[in-house]
N, C-alpha and C. Protein backbone atom coordinates (compact mmCIF):
# COMPACT_ATOMS: atom_id res chain seq x y z
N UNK A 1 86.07 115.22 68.88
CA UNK A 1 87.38 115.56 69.47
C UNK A 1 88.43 115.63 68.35
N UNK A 2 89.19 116.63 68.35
CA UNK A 2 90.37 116.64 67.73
C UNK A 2 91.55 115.85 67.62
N UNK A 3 91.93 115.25 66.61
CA UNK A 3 92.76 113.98 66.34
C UNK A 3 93.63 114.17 66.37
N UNK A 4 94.19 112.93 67.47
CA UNK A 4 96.14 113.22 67.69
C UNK A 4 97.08 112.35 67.34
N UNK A 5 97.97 112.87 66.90
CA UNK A 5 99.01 111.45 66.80
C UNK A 5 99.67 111.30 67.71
N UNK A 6 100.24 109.77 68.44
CA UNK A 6 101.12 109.79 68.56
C UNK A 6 101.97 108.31 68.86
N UNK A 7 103.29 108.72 69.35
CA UNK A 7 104.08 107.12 69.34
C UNK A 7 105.13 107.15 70.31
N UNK A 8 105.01 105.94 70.80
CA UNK A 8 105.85 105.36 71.55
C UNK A 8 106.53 104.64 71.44
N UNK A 9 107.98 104.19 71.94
CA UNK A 9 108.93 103.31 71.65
C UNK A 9 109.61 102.66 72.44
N UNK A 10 110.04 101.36 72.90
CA UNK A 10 110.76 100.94 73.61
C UNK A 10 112.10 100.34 72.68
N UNK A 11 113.54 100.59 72.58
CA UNK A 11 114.31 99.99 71.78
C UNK A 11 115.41 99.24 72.63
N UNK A 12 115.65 97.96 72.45
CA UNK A 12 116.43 96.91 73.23
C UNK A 12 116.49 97.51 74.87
N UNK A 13 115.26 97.82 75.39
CA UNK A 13 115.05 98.16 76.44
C UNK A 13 115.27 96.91 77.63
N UNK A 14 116.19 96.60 79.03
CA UNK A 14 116.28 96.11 79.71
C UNK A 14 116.09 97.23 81.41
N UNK A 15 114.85 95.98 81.91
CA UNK A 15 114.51 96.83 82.92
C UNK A 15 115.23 95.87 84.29
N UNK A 16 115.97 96.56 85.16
CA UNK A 16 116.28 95.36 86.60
C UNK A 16 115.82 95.97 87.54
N UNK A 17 115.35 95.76 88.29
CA UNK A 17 114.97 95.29 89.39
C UNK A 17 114.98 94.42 90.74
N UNK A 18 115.43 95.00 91.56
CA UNK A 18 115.84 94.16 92.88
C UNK A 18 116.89 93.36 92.69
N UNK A 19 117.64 93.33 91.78
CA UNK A 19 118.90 92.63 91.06
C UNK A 19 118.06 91.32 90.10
N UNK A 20 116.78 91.56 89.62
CA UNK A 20 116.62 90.61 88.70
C UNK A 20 116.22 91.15 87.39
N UNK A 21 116.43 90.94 86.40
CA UNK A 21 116.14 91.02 85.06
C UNK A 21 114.42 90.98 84.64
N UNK A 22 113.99 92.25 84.49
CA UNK A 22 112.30 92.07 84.34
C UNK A 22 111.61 91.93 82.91
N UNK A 23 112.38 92.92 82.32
CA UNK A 23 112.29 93.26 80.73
C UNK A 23 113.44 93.23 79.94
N UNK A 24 114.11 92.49 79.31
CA UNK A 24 115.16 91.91 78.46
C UNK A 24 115.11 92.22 77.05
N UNK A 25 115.96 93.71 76.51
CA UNK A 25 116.38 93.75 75.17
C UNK A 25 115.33 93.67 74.52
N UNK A 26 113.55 94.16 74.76
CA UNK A 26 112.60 94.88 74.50
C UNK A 26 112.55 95.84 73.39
N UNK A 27 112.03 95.64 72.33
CA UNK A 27 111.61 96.76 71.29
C UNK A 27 110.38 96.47 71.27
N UNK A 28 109.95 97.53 71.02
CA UNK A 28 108.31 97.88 70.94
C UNK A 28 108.44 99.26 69.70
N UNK A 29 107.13 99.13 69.67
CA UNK A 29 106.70 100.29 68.84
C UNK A 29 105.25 100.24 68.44
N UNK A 30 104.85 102.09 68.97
CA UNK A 30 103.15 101.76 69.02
C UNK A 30 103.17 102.89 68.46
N UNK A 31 101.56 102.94 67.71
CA UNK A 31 101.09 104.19 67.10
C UNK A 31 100.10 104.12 67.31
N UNK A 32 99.23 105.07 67.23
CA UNK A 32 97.54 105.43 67.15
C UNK A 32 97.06 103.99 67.08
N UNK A 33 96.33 103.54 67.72
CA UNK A 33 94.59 102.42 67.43
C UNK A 33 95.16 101.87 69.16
N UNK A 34 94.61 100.47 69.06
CA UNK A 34 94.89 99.80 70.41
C UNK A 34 95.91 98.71 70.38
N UNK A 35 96.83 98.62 71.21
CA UNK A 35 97.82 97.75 71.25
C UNK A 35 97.54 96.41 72.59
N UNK A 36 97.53 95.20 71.83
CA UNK A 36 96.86 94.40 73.90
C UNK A 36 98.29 93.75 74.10
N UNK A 37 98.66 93.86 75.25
CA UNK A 37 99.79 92.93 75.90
C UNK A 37 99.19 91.74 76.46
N UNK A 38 99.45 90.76 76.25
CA UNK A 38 99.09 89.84 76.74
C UNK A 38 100.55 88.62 77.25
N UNK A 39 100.11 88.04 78.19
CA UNK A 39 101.35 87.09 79.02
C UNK A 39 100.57 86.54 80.35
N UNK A 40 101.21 85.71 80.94
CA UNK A 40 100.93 84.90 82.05
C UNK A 40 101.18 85.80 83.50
N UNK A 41 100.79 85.72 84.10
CA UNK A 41 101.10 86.73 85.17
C UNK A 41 102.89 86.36 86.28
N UNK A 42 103.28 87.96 86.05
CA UNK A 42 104.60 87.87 86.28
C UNK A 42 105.71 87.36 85.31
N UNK A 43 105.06 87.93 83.75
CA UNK A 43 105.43 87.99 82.55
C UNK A 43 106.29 89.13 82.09
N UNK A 44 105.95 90.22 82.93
CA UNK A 44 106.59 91.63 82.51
C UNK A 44 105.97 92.49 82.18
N UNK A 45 104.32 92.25 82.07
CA UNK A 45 103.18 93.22 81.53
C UNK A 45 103.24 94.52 81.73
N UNK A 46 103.37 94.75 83.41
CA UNK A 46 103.01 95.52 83.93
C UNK A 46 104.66 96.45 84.29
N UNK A 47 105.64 95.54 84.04
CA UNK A 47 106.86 96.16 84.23
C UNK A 47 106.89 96.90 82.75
N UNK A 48 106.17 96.42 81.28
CA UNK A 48 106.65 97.14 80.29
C UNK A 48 105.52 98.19 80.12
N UNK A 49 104.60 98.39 80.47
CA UNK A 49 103.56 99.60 80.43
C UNK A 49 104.72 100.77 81.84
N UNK A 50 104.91 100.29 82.67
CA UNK A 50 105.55 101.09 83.42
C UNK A 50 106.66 101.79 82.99
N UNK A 51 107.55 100.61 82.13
CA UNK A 51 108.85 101.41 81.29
C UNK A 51 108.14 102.67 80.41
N UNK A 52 107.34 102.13 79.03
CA UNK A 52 106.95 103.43 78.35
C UNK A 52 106.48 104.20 79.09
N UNK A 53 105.77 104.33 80.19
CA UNK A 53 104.95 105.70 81.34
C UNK A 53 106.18 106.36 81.92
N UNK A 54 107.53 105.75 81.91
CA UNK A 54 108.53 106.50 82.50
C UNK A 54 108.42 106.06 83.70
N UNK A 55 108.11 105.54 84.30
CA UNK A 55 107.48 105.07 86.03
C UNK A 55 109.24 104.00 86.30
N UNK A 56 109.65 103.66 85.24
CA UNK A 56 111.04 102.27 86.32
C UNK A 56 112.20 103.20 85.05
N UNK A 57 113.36 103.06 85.77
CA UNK A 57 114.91 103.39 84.76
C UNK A 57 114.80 101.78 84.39
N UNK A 58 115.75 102.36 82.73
CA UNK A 58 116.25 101.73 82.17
C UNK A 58 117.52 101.09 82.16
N UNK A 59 117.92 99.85 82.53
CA UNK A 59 119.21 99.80 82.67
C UNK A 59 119.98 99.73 81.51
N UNK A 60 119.26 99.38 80.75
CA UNK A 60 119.87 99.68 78.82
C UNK A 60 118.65 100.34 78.01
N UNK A 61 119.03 100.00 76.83
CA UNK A 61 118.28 100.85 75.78
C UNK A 61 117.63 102.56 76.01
N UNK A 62 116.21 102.81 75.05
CA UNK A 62 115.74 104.21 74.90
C UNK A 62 114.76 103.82 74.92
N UNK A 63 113.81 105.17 75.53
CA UNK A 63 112.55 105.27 75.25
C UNK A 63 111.94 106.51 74.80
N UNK A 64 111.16 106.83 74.01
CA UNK A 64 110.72 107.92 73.02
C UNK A 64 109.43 108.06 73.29
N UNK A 65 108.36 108.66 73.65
CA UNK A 65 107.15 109.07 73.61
C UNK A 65 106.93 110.41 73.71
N UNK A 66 106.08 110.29 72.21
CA UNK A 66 105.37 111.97 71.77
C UNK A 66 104.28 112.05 71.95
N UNK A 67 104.08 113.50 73.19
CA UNK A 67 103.25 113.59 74.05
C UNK A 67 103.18 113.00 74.73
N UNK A 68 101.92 113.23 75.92
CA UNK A 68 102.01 112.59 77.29
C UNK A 68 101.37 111.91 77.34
N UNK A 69 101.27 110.82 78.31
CA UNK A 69 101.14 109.37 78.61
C UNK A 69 100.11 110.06 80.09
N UNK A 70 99.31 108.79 79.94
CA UNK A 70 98.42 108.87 81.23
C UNK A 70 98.37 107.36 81.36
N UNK A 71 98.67 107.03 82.86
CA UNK A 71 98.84 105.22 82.80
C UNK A 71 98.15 105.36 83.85
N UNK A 72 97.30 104.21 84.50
CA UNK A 72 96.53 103.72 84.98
C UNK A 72 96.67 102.25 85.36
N UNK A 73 96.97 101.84 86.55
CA UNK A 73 98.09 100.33 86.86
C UNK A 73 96.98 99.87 87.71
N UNK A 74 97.34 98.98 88.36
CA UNK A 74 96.61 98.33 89.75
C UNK A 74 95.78 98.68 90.14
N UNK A 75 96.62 99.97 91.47
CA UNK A 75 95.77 100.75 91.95
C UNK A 75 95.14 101.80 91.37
N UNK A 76 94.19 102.07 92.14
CA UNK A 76 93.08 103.25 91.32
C UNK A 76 94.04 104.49 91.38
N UNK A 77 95.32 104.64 92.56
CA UNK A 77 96.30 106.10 92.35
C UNK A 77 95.18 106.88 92.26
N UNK A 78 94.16 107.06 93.19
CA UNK A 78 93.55 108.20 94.19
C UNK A 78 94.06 108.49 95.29
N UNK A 79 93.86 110.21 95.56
CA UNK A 79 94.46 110.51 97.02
C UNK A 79 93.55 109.82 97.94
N UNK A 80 94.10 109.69 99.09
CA UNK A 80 93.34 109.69 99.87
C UNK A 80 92.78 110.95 100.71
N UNK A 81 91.79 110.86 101.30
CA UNK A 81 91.50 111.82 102.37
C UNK A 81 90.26 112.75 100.84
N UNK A 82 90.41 112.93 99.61
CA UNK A 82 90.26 113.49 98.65
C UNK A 82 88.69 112.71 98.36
N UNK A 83 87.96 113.92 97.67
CA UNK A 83 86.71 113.03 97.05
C UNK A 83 86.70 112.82 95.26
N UNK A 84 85.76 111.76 95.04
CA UNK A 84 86.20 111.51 93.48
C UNK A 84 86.10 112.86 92.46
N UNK A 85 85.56 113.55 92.63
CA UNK A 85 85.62 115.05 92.32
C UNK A 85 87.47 115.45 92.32
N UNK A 86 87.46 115.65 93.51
CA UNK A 86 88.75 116.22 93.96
C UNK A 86 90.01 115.82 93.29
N UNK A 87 90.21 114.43 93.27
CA UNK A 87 90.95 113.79 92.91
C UNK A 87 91.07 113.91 91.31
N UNK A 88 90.07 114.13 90.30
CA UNK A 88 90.33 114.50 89.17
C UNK A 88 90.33 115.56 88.79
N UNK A 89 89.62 116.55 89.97
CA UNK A 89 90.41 118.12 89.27
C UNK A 89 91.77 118.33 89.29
N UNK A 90 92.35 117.77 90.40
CA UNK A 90 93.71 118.02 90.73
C UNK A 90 94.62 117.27 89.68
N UNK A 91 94.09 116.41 89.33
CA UNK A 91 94.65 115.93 87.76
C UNK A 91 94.84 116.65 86.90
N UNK A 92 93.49 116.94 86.26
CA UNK A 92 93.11 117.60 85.22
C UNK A 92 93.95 119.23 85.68
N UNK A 93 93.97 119.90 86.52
CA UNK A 93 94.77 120.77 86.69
C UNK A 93 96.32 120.88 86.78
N UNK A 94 96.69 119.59 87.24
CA UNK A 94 98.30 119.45 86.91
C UNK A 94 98.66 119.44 85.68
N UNK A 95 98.13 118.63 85.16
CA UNK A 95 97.93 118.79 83.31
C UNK A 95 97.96 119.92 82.70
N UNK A 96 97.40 121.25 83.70
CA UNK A 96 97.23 122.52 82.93
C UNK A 96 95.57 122.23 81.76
N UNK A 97 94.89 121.16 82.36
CA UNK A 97 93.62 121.06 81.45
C UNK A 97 92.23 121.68 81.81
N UNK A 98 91.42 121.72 81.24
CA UNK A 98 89.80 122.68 82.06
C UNK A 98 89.53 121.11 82.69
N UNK A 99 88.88 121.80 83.91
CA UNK A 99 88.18 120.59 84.70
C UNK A 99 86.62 120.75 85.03
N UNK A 100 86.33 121.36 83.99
CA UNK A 100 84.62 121.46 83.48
C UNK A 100 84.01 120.25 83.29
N UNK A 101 84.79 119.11 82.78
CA UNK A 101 84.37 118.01 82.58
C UNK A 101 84.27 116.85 83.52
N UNK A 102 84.53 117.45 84.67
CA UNK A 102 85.02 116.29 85.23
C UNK A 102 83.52 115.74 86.27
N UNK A 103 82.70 116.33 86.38
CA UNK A 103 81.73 115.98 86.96
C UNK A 103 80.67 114.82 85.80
N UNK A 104 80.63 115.51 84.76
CA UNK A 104 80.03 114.94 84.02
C UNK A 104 80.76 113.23 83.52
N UNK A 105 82.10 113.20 83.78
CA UNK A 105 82.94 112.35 83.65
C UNK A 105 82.14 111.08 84.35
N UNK A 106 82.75 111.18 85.38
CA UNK A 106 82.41 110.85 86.84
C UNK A 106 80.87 110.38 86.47
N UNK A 107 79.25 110.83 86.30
CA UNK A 107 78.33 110.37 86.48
C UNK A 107 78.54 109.64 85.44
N UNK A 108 79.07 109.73 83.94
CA UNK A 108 79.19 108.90 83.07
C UNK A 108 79.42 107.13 83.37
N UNK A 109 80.26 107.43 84.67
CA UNK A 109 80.77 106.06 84.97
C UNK A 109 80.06 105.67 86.44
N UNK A 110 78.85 106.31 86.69
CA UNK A 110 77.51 106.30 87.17
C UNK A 110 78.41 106.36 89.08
N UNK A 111 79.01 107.53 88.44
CA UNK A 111 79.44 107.91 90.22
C UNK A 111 78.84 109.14 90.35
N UNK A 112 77.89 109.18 89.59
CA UNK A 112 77.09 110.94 90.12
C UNK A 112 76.53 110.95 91.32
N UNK A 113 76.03 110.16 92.60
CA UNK A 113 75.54 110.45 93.63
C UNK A 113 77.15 109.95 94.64
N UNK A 114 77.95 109.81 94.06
CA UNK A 114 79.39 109.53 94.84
C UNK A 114 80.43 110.68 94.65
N UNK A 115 80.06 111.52 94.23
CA UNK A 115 80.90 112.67 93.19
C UNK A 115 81.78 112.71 94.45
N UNK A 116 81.27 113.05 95.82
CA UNK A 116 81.89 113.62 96.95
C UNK A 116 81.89 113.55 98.23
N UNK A 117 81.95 112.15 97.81
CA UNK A 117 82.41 111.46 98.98
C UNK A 117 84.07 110.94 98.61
N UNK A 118 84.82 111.15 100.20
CA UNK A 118 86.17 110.38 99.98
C UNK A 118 86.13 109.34 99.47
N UNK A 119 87.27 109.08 98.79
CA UNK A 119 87.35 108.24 97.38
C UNK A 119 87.47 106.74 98.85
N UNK A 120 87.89 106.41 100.48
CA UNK A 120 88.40 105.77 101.47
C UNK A 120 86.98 105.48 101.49
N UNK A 121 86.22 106.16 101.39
CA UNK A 121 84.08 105.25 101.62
C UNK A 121 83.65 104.67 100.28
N UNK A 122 84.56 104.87 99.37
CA UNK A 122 83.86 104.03 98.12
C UNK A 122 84.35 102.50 98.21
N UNK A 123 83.92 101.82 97.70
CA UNK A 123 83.97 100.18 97.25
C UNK A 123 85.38 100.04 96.37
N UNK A 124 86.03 99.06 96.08
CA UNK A 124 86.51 98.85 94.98
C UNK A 124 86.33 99.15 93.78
N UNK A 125 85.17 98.78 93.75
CA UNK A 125 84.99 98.98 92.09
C UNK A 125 84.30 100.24 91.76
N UNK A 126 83.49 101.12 92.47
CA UNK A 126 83.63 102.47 92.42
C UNK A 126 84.95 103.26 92.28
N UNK A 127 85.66 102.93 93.14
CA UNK A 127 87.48 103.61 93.24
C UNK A 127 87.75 103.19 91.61
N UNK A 128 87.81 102.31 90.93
CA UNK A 128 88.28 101.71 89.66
C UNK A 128 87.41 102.31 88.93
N UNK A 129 86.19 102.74 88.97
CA UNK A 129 85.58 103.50 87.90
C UNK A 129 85.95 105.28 88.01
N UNK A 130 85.85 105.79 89.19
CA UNK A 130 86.09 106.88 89.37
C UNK A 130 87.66 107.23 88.52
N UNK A 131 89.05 105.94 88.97
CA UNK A 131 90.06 105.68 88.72
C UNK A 131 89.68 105.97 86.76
N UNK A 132 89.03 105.38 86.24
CA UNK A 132 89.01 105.10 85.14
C UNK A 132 88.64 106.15 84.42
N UNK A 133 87.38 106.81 84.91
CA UNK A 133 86.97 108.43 83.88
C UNK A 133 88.38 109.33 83.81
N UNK A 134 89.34 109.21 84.67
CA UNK A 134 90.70 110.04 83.90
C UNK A 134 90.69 109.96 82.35
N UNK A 135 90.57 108.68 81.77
CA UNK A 135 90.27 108.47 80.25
C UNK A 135 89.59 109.51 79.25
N UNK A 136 88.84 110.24 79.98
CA UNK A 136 87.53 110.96 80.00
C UNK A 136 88.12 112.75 80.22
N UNK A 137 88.60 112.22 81.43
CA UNK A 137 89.40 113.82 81.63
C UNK A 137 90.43 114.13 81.31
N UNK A 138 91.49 113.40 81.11
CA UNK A 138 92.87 113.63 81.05
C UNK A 138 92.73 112.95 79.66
N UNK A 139 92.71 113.81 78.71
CA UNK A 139 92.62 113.33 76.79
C UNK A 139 93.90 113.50 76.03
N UNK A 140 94.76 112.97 76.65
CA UNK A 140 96.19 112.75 76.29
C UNK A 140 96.22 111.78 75.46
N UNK A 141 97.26 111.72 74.69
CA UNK A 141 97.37 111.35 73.24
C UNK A 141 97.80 109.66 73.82
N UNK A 142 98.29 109.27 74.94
CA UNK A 142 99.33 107.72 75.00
C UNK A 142 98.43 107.80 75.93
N UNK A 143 97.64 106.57 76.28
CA UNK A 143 96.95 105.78 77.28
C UNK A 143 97.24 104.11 77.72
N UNK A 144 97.80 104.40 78.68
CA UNK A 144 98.49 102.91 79.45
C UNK A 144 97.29 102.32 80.27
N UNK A 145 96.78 101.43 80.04
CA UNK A 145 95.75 100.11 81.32
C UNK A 145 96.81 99.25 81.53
N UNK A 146 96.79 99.29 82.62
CA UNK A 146 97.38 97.85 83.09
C UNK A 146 96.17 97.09 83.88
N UNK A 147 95.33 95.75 83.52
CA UNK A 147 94.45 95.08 83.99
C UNK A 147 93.13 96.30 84.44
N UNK A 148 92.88 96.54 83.20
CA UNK A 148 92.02 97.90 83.79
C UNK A 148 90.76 97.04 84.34
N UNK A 149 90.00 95.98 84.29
CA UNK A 149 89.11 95.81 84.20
C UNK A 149 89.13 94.60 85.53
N UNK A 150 90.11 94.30 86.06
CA UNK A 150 89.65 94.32 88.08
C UNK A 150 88.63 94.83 88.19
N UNK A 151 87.98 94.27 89.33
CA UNK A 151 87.29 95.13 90.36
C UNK A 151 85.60 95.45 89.37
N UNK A 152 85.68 95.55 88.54
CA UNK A 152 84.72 95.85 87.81
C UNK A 152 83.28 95.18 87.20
N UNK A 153 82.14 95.87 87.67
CA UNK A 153 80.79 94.71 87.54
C UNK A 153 80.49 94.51 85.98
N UNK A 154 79.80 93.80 85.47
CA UNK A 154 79.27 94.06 83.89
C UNK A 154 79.44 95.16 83.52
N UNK A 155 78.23 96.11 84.11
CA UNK A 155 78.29 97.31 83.49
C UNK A 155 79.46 98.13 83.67
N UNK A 156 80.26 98.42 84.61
CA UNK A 156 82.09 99.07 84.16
C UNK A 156 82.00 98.37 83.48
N UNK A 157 82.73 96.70 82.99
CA UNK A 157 83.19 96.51 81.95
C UNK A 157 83.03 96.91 80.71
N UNK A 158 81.45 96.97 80.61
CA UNK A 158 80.73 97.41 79.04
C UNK A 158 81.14 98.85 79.05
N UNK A 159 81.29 99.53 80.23
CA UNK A 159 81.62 100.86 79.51
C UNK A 159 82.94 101.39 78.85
N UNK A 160 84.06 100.29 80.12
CA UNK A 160 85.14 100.53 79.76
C UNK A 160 85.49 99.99 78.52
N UNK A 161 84.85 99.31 78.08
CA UNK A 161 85.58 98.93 76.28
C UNK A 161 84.86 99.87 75.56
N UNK A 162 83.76 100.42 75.36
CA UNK A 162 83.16 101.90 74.57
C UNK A 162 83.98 102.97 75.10
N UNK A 163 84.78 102.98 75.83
CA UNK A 163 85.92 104.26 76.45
C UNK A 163 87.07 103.53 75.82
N UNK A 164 87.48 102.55 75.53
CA UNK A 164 88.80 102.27 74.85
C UNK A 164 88.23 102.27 73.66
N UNK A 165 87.02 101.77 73.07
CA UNK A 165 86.92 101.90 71.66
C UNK A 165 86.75 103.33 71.02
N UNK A 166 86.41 103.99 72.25
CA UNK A 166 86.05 105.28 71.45
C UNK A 166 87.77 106.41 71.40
N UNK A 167 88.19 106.07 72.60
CA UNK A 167 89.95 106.79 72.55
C UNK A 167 90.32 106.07 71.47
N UNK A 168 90.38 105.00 70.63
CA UNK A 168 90.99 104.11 69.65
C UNK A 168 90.25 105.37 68.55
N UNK A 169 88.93 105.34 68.29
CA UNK A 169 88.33 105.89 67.05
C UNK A 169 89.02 107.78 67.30
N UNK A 170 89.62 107.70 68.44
CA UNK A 170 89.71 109.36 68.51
C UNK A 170 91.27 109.17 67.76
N UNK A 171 91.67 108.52 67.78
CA UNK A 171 93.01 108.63 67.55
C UNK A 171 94.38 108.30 68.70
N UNK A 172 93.66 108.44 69.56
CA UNK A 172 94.63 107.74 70.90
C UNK A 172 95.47 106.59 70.64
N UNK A 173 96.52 106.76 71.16
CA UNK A 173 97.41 105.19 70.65
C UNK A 173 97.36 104.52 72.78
N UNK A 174 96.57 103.64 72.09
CA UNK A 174 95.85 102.76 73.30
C UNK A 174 96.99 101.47 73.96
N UNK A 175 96.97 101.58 75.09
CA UNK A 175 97.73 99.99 75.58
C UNK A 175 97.43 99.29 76.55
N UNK A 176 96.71 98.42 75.99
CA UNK A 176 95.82 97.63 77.18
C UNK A 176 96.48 96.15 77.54
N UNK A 177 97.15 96.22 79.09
CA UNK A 177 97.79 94.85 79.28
C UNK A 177 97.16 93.90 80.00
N UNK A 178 96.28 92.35 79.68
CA UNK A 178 95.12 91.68 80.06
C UNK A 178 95.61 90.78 79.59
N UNK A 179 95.31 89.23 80.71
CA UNK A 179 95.70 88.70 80.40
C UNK A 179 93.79 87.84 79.68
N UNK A 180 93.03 88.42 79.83
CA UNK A 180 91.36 88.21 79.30
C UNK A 180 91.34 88.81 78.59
N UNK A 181 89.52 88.86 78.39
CA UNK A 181 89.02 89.57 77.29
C UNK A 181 89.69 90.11 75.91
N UNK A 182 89.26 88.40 75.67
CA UNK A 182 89.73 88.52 74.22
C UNK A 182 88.77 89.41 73.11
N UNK A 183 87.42 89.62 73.37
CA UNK A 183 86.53 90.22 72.73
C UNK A 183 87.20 92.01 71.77
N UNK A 184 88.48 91.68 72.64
CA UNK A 184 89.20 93.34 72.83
C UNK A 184 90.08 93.02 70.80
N UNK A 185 90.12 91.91 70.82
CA UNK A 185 91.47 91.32 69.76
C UNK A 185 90.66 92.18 68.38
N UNK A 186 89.54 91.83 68.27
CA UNK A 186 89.09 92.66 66.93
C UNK A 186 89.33 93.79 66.96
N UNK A 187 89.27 94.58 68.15
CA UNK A 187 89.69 96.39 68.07
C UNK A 187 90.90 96.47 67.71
N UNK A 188 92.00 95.33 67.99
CA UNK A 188 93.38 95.49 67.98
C UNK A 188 93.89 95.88 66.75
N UNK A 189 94.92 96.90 67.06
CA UNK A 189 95.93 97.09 65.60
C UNK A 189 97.03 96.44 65.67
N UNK A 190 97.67 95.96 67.26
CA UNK A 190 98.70 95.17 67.64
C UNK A 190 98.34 94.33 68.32
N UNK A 191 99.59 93.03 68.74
CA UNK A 191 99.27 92.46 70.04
C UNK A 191 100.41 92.28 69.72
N UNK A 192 100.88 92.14 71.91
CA UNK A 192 102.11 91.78 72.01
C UNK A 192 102.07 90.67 72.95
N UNK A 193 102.76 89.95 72.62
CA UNK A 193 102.96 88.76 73.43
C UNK A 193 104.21 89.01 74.77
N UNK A 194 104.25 88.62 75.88
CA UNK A 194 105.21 88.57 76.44
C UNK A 194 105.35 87.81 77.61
N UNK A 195 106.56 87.05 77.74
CA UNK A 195 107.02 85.79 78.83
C UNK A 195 108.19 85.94 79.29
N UNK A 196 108.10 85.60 80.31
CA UNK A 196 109.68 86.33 81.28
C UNK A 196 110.48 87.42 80.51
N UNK A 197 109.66 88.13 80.23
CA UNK A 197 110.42 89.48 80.31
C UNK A 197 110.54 89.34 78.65
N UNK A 198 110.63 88.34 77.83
CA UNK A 198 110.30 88.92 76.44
C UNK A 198 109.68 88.98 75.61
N UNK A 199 109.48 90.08 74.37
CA UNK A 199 108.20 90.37 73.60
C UNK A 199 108.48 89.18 72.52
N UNK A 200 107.09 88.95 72.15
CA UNK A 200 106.95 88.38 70.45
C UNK A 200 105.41 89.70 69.62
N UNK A 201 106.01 89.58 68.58
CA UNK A 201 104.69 90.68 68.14
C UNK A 201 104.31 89.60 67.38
N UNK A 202 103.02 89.20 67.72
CA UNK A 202 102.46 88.02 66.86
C UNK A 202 101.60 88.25 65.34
């Protein structure tokens, strides 16, 4: 695959919410390899992968990202009514990308006899793998996990770190927010620490 750069920025970024303070005067800054967030839950993890994806306003600061971002949170963010097929062409086509790949995606993450069935008859952790080959289809330069690895048996797990290690070796600037799997820390080019809402880059 052809190598991309790119970067993201959060600068004295404050995020509110429901009238409370989530992310507080936040700088960040990421480039190409893998970045892990790590914090206690209801730390801000998932509020600061959401700020760089553009997903919450800022009530202060900027945010900068070159090229597009593909984030991946909680939920698997499949349609419903849609089959795992379906659901990533219509991706991969909003994108304006070929969706040639997307079958082969999909069995990769051993949903080939699920290709097409509604994503509403799969399991959890099928929905989270199907959820997850976007990685696969959508080869955008900024990749957001938030707790990608829910829901997921051994084997997702083992694949999903050879899918972050291998977007890391492509050049992808990676952001994986967990509050586990430390096994991830050697891939790391960053880590960010964060507690009620603020960063430490350790």
């Amino acid at each position: 695959m052809r190598k991309v750069e790119a970067s993201a920025s959060l600068r004295d970024a404050t995020v509110i919410l429901d009238d409370r303070p989530i992310l507080r005067d936040v700088t960040v800054e990421l480039g190409p390899g893998l970045t892990l967030i790590r914090g206690p839950n209801g730390a801000g993890k998932t509020t600061l992968l959401r700020a760089l994806a553009g997903l919450v306003p800022l009530a202060r600061g900027t945010r900068h990202v070159s090229g597009e971002a593909l984030y991946i949170g909680h939920r698997p963010m499949l349609l419903r009514g849609l089959t795992a097929r379906e659901n990533l062409t219509f991706y991969t086509r909003f994108r304006g990308l070929a969706d040639n790949g997307v079958a082969r995606a999909l069995e990769g993450w051993d949903l080939g006899s699920d290709l097409d069935r509604p994503v509403e008859h799969l399991s959890a952790g099928e929905r989270r793998r199907a959820s997850l080959a976007r990685i696969d289809t959508e080869c955008v330069p900024l990749l957001l996990l938030d707790e990608p690895f829910a829901d997921l048996d051994d084997k997702g797990v083992s694949r999903l770190r050879d899918a972050i290690a291998r977007a890391r070796l492509d050049g992808r600037t990676v952001v994986v927010a967990t509050h586990a799997h430390h096994e991830l820390d050697e891939l790391a080019a960053s880590r960010i620490a964060i507690d009620h809402g603020i960063t430490n880059l350790p």
